[in-house]
C-alpha atoms as a PDB file:
ATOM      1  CA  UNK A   1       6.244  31.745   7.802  1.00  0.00           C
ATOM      2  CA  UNK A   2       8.947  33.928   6.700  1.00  0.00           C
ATOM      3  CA  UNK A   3       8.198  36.647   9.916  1.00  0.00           C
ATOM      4  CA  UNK A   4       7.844  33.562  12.285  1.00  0.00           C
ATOM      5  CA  UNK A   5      11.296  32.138  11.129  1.00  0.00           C
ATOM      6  CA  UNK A   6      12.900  35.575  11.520  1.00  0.00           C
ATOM      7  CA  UNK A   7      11.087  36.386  15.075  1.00  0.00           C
ATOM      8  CA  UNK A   8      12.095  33.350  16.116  1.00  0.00           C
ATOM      9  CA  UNK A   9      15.503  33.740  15.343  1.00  0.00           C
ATOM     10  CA  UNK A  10      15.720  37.272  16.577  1.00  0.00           C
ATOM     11  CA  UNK A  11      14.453  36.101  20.148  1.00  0.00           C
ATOM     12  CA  UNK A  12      17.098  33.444  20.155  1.00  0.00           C
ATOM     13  CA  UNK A  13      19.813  35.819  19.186  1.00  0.00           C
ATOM     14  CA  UNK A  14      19.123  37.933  21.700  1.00  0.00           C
ATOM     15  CA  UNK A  15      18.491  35.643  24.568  1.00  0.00           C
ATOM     16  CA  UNK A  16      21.369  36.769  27.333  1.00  0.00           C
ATOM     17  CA  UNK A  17      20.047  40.628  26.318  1.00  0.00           C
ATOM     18  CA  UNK A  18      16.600  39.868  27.815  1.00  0.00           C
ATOM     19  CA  UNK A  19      18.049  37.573  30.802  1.00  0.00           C
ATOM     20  CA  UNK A  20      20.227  41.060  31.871  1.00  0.00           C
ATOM     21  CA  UNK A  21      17.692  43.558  31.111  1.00  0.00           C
ATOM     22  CA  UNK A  22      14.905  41.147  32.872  1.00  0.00           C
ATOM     23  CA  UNK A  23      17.003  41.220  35.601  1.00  0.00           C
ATOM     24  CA  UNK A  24      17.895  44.707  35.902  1.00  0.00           C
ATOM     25  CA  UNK A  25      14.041  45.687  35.778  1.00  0.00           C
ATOM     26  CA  UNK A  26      13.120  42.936  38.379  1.00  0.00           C
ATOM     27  CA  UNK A  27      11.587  44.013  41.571  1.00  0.00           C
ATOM     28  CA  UNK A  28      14.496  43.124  44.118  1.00  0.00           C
ATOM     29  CA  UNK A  29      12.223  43.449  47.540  1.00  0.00           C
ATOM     30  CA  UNK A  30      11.316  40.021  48.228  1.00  0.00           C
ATOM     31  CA  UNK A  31      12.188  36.345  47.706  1.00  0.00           C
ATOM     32  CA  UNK A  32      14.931  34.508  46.055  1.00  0.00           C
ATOM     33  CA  UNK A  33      15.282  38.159  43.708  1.00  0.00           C
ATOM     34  CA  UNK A  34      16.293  40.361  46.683  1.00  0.00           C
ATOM     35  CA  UNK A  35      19.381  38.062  46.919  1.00  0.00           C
ATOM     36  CA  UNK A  36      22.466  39.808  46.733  1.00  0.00           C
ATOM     37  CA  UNK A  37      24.629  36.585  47.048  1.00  0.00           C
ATOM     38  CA  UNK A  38      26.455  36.093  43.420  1.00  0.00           C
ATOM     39  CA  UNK A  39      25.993  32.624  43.089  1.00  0.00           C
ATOM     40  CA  UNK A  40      22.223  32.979  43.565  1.00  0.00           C
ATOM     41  CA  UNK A  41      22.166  35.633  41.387  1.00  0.00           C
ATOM     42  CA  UNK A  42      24.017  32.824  38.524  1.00  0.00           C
ATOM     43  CA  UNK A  43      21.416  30.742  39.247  1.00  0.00           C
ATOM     44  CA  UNK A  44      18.625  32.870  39.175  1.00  0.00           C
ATOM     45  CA  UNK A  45      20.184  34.175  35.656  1.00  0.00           C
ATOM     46  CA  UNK A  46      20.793  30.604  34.457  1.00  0.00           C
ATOM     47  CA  UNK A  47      16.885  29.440  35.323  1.00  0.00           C
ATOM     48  CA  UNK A  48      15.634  32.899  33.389  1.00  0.00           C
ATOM     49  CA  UNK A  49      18.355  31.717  30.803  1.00  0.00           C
ATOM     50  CA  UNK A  50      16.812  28.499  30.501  1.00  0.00           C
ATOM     51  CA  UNK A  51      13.043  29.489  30.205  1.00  0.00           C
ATOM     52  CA  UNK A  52      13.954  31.806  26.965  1.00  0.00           C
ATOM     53  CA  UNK A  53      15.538  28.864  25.667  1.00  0.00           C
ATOM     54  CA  UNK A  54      12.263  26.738  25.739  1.00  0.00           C
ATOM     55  CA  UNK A  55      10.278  29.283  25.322  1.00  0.00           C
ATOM     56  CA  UNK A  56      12.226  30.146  21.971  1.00  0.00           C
ATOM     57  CA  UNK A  57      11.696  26.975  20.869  1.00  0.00           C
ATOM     58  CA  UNK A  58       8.145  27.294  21.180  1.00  0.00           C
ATOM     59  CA  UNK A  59       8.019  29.891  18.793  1.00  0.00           C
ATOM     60  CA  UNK A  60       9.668  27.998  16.361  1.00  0.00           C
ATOM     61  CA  UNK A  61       7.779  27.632  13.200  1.00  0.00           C
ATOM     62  CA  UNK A  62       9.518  24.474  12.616  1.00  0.00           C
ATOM     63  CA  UNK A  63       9.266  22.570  15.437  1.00  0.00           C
ATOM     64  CA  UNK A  64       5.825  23.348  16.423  1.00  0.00           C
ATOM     65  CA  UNK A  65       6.424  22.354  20.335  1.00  0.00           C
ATOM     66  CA  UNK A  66       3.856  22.766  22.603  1.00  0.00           C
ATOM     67  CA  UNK A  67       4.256  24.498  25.892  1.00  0.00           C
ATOM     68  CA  UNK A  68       4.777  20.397  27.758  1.00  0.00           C
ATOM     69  CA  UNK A  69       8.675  21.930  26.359  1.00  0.00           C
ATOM     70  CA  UNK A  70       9.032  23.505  29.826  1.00  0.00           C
ATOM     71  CA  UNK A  71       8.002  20.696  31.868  1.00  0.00           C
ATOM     72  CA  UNK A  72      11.703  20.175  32.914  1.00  0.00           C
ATOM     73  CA  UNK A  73      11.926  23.858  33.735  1.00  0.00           C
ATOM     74  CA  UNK A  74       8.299  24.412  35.580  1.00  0.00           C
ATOM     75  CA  UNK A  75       9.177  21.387  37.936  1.00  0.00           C
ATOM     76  CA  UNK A  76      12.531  22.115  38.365  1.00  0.00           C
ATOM     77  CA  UNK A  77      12.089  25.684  39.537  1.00  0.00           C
ATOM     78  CA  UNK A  78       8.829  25.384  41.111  1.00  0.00           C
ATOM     79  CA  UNK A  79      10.776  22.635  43.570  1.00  0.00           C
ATOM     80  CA  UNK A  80      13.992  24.973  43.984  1.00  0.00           C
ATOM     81  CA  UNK A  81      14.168  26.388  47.634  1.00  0.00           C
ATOM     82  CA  UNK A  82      14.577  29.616  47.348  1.00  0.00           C
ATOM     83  CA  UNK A  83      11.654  29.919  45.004  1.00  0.00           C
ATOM     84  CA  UNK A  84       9.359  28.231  47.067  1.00  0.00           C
ATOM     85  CA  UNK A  85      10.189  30.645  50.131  1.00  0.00           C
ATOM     86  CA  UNK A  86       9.180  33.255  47.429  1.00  0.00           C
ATOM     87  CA  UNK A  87       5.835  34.530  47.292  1.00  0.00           C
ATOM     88  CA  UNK A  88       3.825  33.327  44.688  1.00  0.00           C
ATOM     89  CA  UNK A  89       2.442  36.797  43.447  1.00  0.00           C
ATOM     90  CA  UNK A  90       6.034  38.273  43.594  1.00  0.00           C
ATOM     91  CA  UNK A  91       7.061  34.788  40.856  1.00  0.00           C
ATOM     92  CA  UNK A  92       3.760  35.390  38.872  1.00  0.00           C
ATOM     93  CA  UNK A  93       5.080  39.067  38.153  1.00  0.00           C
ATOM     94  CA  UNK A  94       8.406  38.280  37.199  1.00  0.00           C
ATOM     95  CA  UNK A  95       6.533  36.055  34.642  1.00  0.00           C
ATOM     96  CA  UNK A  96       5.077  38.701  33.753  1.00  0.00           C
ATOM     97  CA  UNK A  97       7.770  41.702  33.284  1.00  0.00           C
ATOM     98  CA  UNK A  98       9.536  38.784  30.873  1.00  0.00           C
ATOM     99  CA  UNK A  99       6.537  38.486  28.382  1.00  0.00           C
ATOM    100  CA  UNK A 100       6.624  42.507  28.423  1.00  0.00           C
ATOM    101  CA  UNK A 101      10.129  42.135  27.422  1.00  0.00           C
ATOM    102  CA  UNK A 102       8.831  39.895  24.675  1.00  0.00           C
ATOM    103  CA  UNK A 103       6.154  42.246  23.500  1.00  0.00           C
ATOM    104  CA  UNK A 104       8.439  44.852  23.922  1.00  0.00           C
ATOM    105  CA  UNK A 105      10.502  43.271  21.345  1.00  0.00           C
ATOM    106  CA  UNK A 106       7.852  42.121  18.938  1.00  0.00           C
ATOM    107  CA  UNK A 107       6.507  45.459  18.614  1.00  0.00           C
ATOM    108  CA  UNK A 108       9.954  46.892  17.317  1.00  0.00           C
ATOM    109  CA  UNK A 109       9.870  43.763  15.140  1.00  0.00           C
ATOM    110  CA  UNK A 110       6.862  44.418  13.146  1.00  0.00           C
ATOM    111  CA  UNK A 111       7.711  48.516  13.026  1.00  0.00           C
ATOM    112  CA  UNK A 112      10.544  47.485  11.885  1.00  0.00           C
ATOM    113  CA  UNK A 113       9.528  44.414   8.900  1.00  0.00           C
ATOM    114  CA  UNK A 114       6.097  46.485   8.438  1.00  0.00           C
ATOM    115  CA  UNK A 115       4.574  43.574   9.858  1.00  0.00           C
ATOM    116  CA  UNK A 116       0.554  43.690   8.853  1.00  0.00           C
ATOM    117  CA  UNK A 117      -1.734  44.080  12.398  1.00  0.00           C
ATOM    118  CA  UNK A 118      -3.275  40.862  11.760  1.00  0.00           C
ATOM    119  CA  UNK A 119       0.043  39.015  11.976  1.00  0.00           C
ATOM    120  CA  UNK A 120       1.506  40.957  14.597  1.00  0.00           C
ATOM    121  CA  UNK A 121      -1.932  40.114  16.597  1.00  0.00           C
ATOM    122  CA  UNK A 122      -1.282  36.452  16.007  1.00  0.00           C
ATOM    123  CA  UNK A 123       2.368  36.798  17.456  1.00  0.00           C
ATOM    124  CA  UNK A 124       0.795  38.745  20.056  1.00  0.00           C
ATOM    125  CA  UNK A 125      -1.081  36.170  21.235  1.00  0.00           C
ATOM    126  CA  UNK A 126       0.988  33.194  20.559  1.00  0.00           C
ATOM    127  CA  UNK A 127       3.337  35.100  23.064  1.00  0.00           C
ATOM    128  CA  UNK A 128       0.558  35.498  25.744  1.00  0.00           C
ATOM    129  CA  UNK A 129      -1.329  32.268  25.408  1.00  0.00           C
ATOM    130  CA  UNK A 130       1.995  30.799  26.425  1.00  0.00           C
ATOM    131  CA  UNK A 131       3.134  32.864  29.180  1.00  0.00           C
ATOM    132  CA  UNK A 132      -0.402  32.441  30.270  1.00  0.00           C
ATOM    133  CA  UNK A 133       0.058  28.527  30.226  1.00  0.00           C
ATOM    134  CA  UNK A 134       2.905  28.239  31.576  1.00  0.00           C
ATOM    135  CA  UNK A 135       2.425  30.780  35.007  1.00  0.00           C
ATOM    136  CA  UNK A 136      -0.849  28.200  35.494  1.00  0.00           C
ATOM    137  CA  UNK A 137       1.658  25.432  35.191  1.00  0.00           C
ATOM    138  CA  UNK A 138       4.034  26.957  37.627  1.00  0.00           C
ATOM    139  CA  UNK A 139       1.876  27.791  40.572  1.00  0.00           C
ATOM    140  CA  UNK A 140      -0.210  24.713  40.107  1.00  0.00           C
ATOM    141  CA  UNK A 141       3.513  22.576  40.586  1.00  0.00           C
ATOM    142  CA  UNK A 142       3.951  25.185  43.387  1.00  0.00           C
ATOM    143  CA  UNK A 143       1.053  24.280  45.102  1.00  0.00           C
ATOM    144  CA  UNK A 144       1.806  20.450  44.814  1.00  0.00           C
ATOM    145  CA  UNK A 145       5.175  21.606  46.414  1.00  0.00           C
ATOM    146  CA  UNK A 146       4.680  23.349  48.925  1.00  0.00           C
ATOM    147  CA  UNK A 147       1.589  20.721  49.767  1.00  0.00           C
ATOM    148  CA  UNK A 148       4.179  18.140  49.988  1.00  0.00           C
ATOM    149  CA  UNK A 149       6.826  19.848  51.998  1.00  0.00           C
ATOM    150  CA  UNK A 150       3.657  20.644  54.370  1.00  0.00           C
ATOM    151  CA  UNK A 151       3.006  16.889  54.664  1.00  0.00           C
ATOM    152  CA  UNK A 152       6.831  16.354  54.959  1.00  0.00           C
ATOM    153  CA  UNK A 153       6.889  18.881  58.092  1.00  0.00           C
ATOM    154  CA  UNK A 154       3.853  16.952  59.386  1.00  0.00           C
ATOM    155  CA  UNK A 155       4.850  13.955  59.728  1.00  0.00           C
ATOM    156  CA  UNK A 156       8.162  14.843  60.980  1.00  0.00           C
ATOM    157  CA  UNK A 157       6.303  16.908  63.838  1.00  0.00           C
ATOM    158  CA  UNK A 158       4.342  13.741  64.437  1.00  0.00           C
ATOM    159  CA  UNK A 159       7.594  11.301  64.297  1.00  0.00           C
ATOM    160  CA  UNK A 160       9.009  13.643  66.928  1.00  0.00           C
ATOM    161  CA  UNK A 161       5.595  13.926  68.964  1.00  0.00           C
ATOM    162  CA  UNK A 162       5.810  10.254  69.586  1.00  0.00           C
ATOM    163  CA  UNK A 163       9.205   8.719  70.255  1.00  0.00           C
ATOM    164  CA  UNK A 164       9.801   5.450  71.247  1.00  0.00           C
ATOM    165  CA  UNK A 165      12.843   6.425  73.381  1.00  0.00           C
ATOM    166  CA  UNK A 166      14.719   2.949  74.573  1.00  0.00           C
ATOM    167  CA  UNK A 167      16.083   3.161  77.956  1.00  0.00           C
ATOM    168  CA  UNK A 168      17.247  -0.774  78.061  1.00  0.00           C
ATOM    169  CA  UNK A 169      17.765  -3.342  75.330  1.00  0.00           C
ATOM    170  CA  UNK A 170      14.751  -4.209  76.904  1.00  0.00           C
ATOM    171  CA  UNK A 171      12.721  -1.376  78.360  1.00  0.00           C
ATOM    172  CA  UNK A 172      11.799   1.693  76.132  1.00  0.00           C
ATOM    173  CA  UNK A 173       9.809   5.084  77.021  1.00  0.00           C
ATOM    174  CA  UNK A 174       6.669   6.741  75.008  1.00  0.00           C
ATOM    175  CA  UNK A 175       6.528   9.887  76.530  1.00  0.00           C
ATOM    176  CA  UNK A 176       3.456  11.921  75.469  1.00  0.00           C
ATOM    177  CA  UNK A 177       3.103  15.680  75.544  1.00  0.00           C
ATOM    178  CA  UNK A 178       0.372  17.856  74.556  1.00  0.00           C
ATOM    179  CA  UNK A 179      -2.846  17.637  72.476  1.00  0.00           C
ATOM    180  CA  UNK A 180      -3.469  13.976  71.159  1.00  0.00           C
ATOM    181  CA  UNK A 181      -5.520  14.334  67.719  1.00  0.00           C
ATOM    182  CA  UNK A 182      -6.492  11.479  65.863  1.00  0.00           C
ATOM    183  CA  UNK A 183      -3.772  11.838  63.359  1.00  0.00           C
ATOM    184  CA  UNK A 184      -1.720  11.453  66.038  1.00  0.00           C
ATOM    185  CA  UNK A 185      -3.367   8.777  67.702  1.00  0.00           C
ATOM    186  CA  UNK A 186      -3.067   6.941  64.560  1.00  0.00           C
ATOM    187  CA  UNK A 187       0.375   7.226  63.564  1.00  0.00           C
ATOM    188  CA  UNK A 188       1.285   6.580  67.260  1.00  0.00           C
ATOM    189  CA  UNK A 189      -0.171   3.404  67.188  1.00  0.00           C
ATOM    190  CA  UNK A 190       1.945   2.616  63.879  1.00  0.00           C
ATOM    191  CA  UNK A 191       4.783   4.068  65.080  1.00  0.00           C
ATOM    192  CA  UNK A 192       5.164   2.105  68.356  1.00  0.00           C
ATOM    193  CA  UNK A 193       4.278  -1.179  67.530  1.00  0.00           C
ATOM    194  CA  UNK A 194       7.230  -0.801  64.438  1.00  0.00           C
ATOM    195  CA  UNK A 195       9.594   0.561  67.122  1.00  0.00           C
ATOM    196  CA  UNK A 196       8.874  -2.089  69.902  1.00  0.00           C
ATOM    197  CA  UNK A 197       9.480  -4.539  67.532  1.00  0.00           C
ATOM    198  CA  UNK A 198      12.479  -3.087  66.267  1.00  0.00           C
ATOM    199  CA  UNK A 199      13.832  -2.694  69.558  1.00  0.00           C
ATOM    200  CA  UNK A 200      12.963  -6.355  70.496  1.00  0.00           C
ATOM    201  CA  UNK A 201      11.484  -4.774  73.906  1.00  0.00           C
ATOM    202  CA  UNK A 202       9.381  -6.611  76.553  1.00  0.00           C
ATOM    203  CA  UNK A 203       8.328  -3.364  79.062  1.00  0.00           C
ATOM    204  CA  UNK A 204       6.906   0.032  77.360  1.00  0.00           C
ATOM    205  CA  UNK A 205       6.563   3.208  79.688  1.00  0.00           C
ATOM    206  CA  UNK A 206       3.328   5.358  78.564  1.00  0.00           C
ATOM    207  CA  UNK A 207       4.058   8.643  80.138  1.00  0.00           C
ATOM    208  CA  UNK A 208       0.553  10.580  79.764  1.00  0.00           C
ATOM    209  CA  UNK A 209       1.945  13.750  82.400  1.00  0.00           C
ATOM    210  CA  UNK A 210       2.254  15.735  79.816  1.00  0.00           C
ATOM    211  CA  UNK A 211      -1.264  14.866  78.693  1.00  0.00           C
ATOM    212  CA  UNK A 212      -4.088  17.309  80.009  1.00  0.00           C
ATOM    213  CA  UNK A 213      -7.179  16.298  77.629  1.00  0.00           C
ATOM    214  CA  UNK A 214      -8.255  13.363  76.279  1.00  0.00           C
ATOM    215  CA  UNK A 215     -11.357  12.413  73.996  1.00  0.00           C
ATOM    216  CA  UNK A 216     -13.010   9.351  73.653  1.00  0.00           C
ATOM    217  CA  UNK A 217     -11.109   8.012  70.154  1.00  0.00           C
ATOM    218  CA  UNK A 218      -8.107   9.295  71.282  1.00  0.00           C
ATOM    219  CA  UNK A 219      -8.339   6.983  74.678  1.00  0.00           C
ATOM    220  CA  UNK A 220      -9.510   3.682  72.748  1.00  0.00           C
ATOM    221  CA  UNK A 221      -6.593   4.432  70.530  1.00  0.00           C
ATOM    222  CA  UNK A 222      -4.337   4.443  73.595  1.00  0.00           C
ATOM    223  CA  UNK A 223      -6.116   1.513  74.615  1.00  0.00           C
ATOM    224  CA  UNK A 224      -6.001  -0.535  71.196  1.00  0.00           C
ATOM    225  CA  UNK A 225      -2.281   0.339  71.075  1.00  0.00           C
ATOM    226  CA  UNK A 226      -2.011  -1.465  74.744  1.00  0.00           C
ATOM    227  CA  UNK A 227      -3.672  -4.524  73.452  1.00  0.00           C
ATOM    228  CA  UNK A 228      -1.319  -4.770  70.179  1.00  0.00           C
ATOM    229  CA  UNK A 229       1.186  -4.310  72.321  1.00  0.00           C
ATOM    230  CA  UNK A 230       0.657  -7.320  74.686  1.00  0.00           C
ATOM    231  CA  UNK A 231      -0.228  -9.552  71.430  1.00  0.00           C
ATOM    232  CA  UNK A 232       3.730  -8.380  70.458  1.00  0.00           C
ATOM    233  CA  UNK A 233       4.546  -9.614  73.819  1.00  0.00           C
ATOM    234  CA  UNK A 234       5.025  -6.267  75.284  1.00  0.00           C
ATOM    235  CA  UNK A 235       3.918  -5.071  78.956  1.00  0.00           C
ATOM    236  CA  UNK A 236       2.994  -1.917  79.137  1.00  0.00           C
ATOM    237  CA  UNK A 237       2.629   0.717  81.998  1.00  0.00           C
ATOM    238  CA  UNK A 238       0.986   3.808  82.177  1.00  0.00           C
ATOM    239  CA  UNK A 239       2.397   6.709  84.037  1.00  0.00           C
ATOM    240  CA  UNK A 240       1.449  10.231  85.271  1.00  0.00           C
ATOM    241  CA  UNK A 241      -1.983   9.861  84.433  1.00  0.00           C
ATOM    242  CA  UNK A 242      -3.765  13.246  85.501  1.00  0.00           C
ATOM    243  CA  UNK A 243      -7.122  12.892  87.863  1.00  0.00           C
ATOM    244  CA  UNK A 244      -9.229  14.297  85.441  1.00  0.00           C
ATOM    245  CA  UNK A 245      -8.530  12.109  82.679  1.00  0.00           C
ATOM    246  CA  UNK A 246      -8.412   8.671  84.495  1.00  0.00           C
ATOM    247  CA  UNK A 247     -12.083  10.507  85.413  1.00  0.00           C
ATOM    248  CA  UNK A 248     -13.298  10.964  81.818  1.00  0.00           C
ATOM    249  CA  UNK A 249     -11.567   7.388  81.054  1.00  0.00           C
ATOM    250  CA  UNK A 250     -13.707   5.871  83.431  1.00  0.00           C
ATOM    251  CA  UNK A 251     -16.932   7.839  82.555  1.00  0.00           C
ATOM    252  CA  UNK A 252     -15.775   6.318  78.965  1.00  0.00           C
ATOM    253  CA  UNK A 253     -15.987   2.951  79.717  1.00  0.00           C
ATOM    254  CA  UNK A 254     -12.208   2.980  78.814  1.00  0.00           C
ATOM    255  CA  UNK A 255     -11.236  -0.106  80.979  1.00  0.00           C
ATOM    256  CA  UNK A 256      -7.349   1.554  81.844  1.00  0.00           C
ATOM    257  CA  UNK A 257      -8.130  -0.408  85.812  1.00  0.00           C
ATOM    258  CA  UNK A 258      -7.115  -3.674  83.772  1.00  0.00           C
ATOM    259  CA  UNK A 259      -3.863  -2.114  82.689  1.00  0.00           C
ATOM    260  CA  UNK A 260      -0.939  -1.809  85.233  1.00  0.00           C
ATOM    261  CA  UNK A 261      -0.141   2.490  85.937  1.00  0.00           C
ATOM    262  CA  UNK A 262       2.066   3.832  88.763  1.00  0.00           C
ATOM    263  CA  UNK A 263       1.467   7.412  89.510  1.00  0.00           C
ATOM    264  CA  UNK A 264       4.830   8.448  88.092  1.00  0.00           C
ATOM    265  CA  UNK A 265       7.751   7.644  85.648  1.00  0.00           C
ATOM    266  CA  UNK A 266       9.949   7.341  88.512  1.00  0.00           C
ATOM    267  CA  UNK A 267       7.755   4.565  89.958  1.00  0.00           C
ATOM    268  CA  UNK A 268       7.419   3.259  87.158  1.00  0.00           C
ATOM    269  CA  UNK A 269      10.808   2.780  86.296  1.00  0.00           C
ATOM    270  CA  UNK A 270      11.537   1.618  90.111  1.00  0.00           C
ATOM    271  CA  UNK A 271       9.567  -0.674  89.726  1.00  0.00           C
ATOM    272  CA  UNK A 272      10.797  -2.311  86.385  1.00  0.00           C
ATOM    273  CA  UNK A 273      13.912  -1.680  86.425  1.00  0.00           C
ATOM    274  CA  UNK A 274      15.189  -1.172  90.181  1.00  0.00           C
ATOM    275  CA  UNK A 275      12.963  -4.244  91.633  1.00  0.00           C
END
C-alpha cells in the first residue's frame, strides 16, 4: 500500500512532465497531432493533461476508481473534430507511446524503492489493463461517432435530394435528379407531404427529367406519394417523364395515365400558372 500511495503520488507530481515529453515524442505526420496551429496544440496538451489526471486517479490506492473515471474524457475527445478526422490507428498509438511513458516511469520507480518483481508486475499490469480498457472504450465511442455523423451527412444528402422548392404561396416544385433508392423514396414521401402542408400548397410540380431509371418500389412510392397528396388536397403534375420509364411504368401496372403530366416543366408551369 505504501509503494501504491507513493507511485501514485509520483505520477501526479509529475503530470505536465509526461504531457511535454508525450508530446515531444508524438508522431506529428497525420491528424489533429501534425497541427502546428498553437491553440490546437493547447488543446491537444490540455486533453493529454486531462487523461493523466483520471488516469492518476485510477491508480489511487484510496479511491479505488474504476476506469468508468474517464467516461467524461473518452466521449468528449472521441466527439472532438479534429480527432475524428484523425485516423484511428494513428489515436490508438498515441495511447500507446503514453502508457510507455508510464512504464517508463514505473520501472525507475521500483529500481529506485527496490520494488520486489512481484509488485512491480502487479503495477505493471494495473497500468496496461487500463490503457487497454480505455483505447477499447475510445474507438468503440469513435465508431458510434463517426456512425452518427455518417447518418447526419445522409440525411442531409437526402433533405437536399428532395426539395420541396415553393414557387407560389400556392404552387411548389419537387424536382428529382438522379438514382431514386428506396431510402430515398421513403423519406421523399415524408418529406413532401410535411412540406406541402407547411406550405399550405394546392399544385405540386414532379419533375422526373432528371430521372433516367426507375424500379418497381421506387414508382409505387412515387405513386403512393401522389395519392397522399390528393387526400392533403394537393394536385399534382408530373413533368419530363423520359420514354423509357413511362415504358417500364406501364409494363408495371403503375397507373401514372390517371395522373395529369405535361412533357415539360415549362408546360407544366404554363399551364398552372400562366392559364
Amino acid at each position: 500500500m505504501q509503494y501504491q500511495q507513493e507511485l501514485h503520488q509520483h505520477y501526479l507530481e509529475n503530470i505536465d512532465q509526461i504531457v511535454e515529453k508525450w508530446y515531444s515524442a508524438s508522431d506529428k505526420s497525420s491528424g489533429v497531432y501534425a497541427s502546428e496551429d498553437p491553440e490546437v496544440i493547447a488543446n491537444l496538451k490540455a486533453q493529454n493533461r486531462g487523461f493523466h489526471e483520471r488516469f492518476c486517479e485510477v491508480l489511487n490506492p484510496n479511491l479505488n476508481l474504476s476506469c468508468n473515471a474517464f467516461e467524461d474524457w473518452v466521449v468528449s475527445t472521441a466527439r472532438d473534430d479534429r480527432h475524428l478526422d484523425t485516423p484511428i490507428e494513428v489515436v490508438v498509438q498515441e495511447f500507446y507511446r503514453n502508457q510507455e511513458i508510464y512504464l517508463h516511469i514505473l520501472r525507475d520507480f521500483c529500481e529506485a524503492k527496490d520494488v520486489d518483481a512481484q509488485t512491480a508486475l502487479d503495477y505493471f499490469k494495473k497500468i496496461t489493463d487500463s490503457f487497454n480498457e480505455v483505447i477499447v472504450w475510445y474507438i468503440r465511442e469513435s465508431a458510434n461517432q463517426a456512425e452518427f455523423q455518417l447518418k447526419a451527412q445522409q440525411d442531409l444528402i437526402l433533405e437536399l435530394s428532395t426539395p420541396v422548392i415553393s414557387l407560389t404561396p400556392t404552387v411548389a416544385l419537387l424536382p428529382l435528379v438522379g438514382d431514386i433508392d428506396t431510402n430515398r423514396a421513403q423519406y421523399m414521401m415524408d418529406n413532401v407531404l410535411h412540406s406541402c402542408s407547411k406550405l399550405e400548397v394546392d399544385h405540386l410540380f414532379i419533375d422526373m427529367s432528371g430521372v433516367v431509371v426507375i424500379d418497381t418500389m421506387v414508382a409505387q412510392r412515387i405513386f403512393s406519394i401522389i395519392e397522399a397528396l390528393k387526400l392533403l388536397g394537393v394536385e399534382t403534375i408530373i413533368s419530363g417523364m423520359r420514354p423509357e420509364i413511362a415504358q417500364t411504368s406501364t409494363q408495371l401496372g403503375i397507373p401514372f395515365g390517371k395522373i395529369k403530366t405535361t412533357n415539360s416543366l415549362k408546360d407544366a408551369v404554363q399551364k398552372i400558372l400562366f392559364s
